[in-house]
PDB file of N, CA and C in Angstrom:
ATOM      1  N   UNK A   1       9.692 -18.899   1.863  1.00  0.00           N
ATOM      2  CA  UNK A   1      10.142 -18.879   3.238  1.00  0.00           C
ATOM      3  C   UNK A   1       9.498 -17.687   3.955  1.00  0.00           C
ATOM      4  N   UNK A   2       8.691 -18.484   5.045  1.00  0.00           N
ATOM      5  CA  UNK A   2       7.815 -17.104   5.705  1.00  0.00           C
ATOM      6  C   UNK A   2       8.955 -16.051   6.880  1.00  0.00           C
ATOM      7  N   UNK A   3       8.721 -15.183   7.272  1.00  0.00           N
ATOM      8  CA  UNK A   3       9.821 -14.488   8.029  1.00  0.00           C
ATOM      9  C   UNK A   3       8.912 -14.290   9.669  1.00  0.00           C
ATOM     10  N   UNK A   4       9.472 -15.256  10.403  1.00  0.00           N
ATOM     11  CA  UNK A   4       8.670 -15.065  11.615  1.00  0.00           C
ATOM     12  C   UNK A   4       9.280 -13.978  12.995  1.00  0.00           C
ATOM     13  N   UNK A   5       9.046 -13.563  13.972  1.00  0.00           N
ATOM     14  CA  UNK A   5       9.452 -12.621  14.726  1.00  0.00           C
ATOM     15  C   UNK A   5      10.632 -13.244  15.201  1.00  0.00           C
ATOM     16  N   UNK A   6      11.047 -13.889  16.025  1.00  0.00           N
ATOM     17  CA  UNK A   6      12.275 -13.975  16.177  1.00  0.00           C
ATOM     18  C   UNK A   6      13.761 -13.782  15.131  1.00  0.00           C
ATOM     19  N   UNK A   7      13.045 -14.523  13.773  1.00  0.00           N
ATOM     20  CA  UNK A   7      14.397 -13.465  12.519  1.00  0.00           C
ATOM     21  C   UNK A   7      14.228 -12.340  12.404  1.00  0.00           C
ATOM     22  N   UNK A   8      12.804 -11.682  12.496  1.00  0.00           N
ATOM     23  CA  UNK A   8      13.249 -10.074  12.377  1.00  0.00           C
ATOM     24  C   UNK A   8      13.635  -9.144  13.800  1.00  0.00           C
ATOM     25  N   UNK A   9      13.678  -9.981  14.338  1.00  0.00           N
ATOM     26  CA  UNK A   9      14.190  -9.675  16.371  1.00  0.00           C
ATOM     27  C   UNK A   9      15.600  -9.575  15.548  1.00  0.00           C
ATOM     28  N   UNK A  10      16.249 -10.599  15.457  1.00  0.00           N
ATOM     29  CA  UNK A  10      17.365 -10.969  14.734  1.00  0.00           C
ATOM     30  C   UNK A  10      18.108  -9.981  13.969  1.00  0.00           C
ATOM     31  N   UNK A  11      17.245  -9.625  13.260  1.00  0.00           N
ATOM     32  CA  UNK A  11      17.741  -8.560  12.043  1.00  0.00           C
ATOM     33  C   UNK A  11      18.257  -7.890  12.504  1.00  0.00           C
ATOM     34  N   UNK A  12      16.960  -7.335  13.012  1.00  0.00           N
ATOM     35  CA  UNK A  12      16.863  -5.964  13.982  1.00  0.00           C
ATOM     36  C   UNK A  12      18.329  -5.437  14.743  1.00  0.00           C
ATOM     37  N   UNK A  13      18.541  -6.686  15.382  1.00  0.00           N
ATOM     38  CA  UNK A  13      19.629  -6.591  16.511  1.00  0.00           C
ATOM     39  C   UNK A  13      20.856  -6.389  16.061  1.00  0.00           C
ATOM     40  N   UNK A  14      21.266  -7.244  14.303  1.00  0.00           N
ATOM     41  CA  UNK A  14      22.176  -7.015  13.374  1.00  0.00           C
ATOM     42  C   UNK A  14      22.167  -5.896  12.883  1.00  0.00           C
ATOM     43  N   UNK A  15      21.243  -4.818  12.744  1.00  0.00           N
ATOM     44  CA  UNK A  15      21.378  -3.822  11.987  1.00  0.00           C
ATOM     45  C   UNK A  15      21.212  -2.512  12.829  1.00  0.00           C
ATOM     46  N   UNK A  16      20.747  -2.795  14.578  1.00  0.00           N
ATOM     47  CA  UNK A  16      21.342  -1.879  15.409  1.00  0.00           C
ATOM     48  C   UNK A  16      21.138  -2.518  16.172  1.00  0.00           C
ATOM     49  N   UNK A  17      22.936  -2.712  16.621  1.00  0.00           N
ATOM     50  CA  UNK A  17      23.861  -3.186  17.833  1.00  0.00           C
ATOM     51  C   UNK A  17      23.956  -2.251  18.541  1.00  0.00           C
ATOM     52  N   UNK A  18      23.519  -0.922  18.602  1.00  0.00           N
ATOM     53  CA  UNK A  18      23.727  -0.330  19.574  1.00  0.00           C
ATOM     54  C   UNK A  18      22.373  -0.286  20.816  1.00  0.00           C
ATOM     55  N   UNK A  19      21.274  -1.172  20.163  1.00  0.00           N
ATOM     56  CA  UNK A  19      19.915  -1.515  20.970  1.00  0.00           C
ATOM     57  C   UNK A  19      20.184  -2.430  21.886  1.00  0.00           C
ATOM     58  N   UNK A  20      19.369  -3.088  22.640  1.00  0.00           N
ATOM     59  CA  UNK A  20      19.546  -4.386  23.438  1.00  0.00           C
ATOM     60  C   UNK A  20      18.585  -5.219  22.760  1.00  0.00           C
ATOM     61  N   UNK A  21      18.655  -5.950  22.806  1.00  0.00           N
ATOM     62  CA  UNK A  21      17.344  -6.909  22.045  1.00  0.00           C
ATOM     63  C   UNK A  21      16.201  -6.961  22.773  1.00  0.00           C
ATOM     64  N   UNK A  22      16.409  -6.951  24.084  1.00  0.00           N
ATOM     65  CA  UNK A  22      14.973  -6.776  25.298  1.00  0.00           C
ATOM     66  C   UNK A  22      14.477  -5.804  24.616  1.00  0.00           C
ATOM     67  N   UNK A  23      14.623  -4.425  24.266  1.00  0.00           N
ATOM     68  CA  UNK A  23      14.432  -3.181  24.224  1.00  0.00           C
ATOM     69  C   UNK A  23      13.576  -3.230  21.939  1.00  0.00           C
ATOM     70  N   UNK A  24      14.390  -4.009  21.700  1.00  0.00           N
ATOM     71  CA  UNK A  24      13.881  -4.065  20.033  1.00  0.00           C
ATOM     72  C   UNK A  24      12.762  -5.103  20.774  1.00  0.00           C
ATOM     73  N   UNK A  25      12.539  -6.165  20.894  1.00  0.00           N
ATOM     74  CA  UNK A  25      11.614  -6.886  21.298  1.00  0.00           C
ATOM     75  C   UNK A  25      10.321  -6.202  21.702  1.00  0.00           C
ATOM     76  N   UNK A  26      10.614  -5.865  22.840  1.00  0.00           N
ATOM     77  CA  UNK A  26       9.248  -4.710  23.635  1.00  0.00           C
ATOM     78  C   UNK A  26       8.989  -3.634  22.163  1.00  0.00           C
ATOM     79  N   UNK A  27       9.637  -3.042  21.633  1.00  0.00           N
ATOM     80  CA  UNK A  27       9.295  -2.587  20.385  1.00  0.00           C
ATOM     81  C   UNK A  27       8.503  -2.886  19.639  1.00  0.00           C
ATOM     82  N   UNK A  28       9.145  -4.241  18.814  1.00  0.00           N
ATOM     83  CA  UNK A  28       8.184  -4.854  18.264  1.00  0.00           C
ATOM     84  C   UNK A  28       6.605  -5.015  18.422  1.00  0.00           C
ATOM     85  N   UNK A  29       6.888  -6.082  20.016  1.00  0.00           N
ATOM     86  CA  UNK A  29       5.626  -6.074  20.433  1.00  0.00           C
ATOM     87  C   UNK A  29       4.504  -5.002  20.499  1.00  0.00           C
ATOM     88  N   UNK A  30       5.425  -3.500  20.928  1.00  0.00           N
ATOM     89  CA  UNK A  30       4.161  -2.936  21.248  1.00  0.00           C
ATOM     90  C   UNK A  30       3.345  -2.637  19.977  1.00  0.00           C
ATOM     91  N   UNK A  31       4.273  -2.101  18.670  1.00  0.00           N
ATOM     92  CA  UNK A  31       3.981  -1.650  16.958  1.00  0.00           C
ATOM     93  C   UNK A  31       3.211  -2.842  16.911  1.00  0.00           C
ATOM     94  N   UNK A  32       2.871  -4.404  17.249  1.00  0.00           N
ATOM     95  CA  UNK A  32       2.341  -5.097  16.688  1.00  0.00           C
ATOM     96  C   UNK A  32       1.069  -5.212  17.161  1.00  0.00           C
ATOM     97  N   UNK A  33       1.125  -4.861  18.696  1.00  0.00           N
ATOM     98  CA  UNK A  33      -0.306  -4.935  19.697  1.00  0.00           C
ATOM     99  C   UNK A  33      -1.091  -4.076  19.291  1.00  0.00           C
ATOM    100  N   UNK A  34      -0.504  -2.463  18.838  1.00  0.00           N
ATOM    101  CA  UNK A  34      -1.454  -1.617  18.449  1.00  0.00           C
ATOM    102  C   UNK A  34      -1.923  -1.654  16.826  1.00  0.00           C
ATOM    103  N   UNK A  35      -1.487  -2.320  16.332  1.00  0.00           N
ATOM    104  CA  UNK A  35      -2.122  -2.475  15.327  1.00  0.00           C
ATOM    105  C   UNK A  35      -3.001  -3.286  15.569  1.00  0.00           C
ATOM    106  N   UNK A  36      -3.075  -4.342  16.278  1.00  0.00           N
ATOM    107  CA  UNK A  36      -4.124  -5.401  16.561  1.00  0.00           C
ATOM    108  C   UNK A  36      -5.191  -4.598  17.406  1.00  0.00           C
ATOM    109  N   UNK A  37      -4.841  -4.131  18.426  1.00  0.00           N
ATOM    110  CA  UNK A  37      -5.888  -3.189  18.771  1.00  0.00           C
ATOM    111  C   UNK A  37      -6.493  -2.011  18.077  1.00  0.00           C
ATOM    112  N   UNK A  38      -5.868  -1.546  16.889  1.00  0.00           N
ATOM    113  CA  UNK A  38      -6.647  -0.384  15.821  1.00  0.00           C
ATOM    114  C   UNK A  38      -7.215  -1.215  14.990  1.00  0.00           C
ATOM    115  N   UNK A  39      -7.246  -2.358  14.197  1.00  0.00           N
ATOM    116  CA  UNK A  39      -8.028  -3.363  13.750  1.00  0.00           C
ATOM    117  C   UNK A  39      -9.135  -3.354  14.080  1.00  0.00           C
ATOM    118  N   UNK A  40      -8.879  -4.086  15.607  1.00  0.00           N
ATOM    119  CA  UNK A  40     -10.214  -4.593  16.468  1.00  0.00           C
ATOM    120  C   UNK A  40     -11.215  -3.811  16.647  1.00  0.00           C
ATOM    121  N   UNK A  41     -10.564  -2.353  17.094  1.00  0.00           N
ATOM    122  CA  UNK A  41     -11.428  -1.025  17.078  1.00  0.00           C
ATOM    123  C   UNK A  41     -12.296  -0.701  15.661  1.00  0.00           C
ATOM    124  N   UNK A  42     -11.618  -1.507  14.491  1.00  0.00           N
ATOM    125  CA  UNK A  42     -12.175  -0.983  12.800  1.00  0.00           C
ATOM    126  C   UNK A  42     -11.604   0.075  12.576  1.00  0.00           C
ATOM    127  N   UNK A  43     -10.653   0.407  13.043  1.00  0.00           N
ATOM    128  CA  UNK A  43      -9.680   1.499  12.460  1.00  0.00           C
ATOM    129  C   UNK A  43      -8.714   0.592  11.246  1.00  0.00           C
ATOM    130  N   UNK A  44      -8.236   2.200  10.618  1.00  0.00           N
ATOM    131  CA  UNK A  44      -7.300   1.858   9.580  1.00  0.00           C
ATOM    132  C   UNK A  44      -5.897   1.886  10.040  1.00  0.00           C
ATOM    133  N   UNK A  45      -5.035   1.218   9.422  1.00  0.00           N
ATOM    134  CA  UNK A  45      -3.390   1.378  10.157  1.00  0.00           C
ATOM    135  C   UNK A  45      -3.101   1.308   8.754  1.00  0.00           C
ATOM    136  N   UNK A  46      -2.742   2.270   8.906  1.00  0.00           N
ATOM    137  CA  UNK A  46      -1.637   2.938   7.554  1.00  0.00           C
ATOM    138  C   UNK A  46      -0.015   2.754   7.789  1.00  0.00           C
ATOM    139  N   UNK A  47       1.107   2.211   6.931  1.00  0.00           N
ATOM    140  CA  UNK A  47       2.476   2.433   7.198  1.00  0.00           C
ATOM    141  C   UNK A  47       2.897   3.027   6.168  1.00  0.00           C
ATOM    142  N   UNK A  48       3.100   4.151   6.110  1.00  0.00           N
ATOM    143  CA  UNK A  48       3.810   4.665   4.490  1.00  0.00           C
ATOM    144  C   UNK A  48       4.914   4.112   3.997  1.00  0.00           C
ATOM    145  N   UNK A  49       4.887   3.571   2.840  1.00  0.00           N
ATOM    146  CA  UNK A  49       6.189   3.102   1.989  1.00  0.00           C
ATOM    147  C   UNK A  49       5.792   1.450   2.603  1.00  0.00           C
ATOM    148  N   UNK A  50       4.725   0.798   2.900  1.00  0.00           N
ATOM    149  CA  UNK A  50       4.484  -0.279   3.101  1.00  0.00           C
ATOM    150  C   UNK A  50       3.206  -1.068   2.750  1.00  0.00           C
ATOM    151  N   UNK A  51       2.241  -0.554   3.518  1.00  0.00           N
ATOM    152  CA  UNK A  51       1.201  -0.520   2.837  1.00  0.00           C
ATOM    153  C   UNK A  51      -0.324  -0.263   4.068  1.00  0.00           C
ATOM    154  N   UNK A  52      -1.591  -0.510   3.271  1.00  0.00           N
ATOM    155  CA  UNK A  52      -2.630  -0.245   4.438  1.00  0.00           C
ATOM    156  C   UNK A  52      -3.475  -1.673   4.850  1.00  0.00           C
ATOM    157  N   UNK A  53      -3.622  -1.753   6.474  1.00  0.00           N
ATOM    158  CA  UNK A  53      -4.308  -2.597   6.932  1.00  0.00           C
ATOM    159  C   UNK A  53      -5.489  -2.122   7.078  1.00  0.00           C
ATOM    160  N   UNK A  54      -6.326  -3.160   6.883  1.00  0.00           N
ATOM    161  CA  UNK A  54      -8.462  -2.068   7.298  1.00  0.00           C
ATOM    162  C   UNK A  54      -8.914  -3.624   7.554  1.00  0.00           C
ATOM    163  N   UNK A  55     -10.298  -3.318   7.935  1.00  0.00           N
ATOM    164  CA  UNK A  55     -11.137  -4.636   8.354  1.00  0.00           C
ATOM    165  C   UNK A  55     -12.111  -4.470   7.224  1.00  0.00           C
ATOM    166  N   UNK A  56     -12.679  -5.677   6.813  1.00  0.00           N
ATOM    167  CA  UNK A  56     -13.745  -5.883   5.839  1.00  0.00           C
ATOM    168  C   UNK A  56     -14.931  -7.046   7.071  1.00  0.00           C
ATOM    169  N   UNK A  57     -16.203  -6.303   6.845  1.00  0.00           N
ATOM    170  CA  UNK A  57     -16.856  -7.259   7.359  1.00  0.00           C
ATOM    171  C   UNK A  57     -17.534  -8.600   6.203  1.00  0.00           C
ATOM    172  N   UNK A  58     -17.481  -9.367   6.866  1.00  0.00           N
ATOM    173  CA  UNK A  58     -18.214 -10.219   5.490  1.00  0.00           C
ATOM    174  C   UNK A  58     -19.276 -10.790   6.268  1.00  0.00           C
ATOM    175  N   UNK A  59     -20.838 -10.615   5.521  1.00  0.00           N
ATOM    176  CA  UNK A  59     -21.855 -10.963   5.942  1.00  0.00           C
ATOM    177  C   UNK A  59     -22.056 -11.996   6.066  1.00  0.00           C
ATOM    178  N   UNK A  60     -23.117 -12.575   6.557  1.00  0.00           N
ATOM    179  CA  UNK A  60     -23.752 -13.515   7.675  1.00  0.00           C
ATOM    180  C   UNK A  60     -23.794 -14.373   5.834  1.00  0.00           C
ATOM    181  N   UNK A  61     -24.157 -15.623   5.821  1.00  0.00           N
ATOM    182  CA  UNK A  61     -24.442 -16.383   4.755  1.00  0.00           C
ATOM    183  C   UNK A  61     -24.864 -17.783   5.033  1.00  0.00           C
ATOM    184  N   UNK A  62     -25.133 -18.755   3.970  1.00  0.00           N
ATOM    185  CA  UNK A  62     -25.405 -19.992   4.077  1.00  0.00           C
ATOM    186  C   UNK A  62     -24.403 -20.511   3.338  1.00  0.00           C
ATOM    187  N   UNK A  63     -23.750 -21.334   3.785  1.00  0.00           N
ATOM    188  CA  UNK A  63     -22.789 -22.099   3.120  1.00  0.00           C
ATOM    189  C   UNK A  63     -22.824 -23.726   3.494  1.00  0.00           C
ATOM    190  N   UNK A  64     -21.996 -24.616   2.384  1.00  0.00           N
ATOM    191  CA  UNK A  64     -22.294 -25.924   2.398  1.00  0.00           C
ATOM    192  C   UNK A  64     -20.871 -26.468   2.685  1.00  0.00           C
ATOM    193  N   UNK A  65     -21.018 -27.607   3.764  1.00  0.00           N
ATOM    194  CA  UNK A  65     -20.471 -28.548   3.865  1.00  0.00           C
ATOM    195  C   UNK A  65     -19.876 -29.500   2.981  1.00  0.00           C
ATOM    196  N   UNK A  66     -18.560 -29.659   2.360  1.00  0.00           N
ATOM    197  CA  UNK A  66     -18.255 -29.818   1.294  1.00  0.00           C
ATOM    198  C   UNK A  66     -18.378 -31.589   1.185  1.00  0.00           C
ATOM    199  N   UNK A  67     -17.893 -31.620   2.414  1.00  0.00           N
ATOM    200  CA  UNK A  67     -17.120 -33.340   2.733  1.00  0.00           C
ATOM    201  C   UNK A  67     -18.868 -34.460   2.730  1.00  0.00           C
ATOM    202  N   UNK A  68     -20.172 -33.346   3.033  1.00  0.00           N
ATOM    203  CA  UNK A  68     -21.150 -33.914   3.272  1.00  0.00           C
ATOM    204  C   UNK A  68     -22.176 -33.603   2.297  1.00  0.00           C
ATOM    205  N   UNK A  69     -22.015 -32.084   1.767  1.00  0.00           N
ATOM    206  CA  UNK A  69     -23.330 -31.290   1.095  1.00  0.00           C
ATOM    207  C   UNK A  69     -24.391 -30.932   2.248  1.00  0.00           C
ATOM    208  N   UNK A  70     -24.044 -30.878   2.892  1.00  0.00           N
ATOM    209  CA  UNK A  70     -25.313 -30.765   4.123  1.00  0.00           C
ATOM    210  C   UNK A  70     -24.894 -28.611   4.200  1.00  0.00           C
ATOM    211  N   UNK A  71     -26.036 -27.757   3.893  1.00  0.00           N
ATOM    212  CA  UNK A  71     -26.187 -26.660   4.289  1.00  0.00           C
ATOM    213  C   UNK A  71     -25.481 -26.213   5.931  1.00  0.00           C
ATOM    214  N   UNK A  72     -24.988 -25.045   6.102  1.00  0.00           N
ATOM    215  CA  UNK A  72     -24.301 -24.400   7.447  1.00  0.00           C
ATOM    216  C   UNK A  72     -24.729 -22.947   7.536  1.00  0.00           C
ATOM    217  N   UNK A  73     -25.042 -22.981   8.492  1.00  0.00           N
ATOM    218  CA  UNK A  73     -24.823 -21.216   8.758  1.00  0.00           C
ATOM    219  C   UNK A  73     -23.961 -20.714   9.184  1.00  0.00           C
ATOM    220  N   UNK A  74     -23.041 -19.664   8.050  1.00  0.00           N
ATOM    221  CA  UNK A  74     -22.015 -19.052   8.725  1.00  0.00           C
ATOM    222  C   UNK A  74     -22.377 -17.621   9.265  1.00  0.00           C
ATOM    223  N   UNK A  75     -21.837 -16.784  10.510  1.00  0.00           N
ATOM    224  CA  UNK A  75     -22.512 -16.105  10.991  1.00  0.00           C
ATOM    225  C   UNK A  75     -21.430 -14.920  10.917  1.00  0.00           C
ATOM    226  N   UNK A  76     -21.857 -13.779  10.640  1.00  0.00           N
ATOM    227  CA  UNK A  76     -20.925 -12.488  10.215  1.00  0.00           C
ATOM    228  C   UNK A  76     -19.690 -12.041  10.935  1.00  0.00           C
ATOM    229  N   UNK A  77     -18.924 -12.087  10.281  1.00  0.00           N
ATOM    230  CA  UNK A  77     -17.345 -11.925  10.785  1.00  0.00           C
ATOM    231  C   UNK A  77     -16.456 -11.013  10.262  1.00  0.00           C
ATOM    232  N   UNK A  78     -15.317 -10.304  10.439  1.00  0.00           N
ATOM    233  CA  UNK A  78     -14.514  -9.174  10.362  1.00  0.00           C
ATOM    234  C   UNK A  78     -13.181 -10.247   9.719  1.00  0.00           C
ATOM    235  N   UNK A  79     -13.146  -9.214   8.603  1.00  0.00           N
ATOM    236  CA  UNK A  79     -11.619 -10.315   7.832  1.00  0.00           C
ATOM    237  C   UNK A  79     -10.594  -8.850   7.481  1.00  0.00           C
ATOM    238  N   UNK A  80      -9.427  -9.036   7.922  1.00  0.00           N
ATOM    239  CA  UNK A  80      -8.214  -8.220   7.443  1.00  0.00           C
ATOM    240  C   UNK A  80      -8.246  -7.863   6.126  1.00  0.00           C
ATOM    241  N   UNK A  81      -7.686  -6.853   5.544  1.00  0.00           N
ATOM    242  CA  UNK A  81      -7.482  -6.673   4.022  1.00  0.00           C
ATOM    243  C   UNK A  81      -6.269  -5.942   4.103  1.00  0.00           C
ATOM    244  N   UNK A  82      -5.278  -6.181   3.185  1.00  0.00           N
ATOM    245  CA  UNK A  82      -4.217  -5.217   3.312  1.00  0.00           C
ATOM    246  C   UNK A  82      -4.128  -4.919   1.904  1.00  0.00           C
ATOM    247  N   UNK A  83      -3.401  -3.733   1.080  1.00  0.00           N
ATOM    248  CA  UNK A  83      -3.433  -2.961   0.148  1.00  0.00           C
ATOM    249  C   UNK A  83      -2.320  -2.755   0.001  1.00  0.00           C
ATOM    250  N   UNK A  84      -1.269  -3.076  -0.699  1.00  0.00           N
ATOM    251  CA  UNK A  84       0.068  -2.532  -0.516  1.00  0.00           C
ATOM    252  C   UNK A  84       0.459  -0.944  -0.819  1.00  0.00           C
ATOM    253  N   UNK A  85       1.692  -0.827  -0.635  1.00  0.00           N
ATOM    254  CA  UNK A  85       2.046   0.747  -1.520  1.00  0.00           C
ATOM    255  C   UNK A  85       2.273   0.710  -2.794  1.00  0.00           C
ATOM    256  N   UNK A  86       2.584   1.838  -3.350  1.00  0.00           N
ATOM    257  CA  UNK A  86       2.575   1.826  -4.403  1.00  0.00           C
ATOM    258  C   UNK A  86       4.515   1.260  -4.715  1.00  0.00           C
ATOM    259  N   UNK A  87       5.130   2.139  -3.575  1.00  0.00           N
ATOM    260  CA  UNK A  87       6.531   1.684  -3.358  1.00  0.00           C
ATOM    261  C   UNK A  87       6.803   0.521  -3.192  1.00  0.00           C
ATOM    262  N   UNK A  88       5.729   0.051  -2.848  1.00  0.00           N
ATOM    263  CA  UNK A  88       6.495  -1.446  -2.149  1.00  0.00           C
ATOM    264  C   UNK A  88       5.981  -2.439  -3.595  1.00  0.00           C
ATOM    265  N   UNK A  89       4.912  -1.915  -3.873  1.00  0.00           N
ATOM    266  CA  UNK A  89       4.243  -2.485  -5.516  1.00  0.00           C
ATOM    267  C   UNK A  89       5.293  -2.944  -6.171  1.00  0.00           C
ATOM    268  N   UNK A  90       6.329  -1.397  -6.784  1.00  0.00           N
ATOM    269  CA  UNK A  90       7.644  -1.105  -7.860  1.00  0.00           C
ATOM    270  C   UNK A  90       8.522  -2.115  -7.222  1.00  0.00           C
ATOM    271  N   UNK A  91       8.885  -2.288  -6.042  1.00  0.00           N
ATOM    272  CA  UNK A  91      10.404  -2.724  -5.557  1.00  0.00           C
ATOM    273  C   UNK A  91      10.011  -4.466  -5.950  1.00  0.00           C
ATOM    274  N   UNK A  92       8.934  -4.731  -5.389  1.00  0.00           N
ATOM    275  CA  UNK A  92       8.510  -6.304  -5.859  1.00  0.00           C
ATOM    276  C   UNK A  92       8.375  -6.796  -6.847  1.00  0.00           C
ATOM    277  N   UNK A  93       7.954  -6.066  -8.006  1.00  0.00           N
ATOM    278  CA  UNK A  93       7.939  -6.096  -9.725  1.00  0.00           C
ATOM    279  C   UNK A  93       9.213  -5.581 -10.249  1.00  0.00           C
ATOM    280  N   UNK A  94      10.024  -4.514  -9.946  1.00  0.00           N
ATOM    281  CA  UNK A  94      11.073  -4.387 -10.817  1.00  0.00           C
ATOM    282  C   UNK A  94      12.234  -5.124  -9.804  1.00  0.00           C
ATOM    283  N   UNK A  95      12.356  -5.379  -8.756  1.00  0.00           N
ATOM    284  CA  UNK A  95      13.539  -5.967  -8.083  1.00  0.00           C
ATOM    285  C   UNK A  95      14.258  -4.771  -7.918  1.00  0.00           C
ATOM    286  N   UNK A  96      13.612  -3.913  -7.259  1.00  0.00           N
ATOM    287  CA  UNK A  96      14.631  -2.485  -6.457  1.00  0.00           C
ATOM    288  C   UNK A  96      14.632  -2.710  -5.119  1.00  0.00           C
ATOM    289  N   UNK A  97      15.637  -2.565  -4.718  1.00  0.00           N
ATOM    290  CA  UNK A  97      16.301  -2.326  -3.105  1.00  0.00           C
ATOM    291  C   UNK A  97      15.962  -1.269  -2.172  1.00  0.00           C
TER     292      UNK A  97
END
């Protein structure tokens, strides 16, 4: 079960009622825009106790059309990589809270 923004809007709002949800929302959004914009830039976004986002470029190549065999040119593109913590490693393998 994937966890999409409106349940963690949700959460959020359950675990401080003393916020408005407009106010966790605009939150969200902005922590999520700037990471998309430090990406885009090829910056690193680090979250401690979570883990690290970076860009990998992957070069230009020839690749094949599977459905046909017919050769393609794929042309060089920027792919996400994330790295977890080491904390977040332990809590997922031993089942800590």
């Amino acid at each position: 079960m994937a966890i999409v923004k409106s349940k963690l809007l949700k959460q959020l709002s359950n675990n401080y009622p003393n916020f408005l949800k407009r106010d966790l929302e605009k939150f969200t959004n902005i922590i999520l825009e700037e990471i998309k914009k430090a990406l885009k830039r090829g910056e690193r976004v680090e979250l401690r106790g979570f883990g690290i986002f970076s860009t990998n470029i992957q070069k230009a190549r020839i690749s094949r059309n599977p459905k046909t065999g017919e050769k393609v040119n794929t042309p060089e593109k920027k792919t996400i990589h994330f790295k977890m913590s080491k904390d977040l490693f332990k809590k997922l393998n031993n089942n800590e809270e």
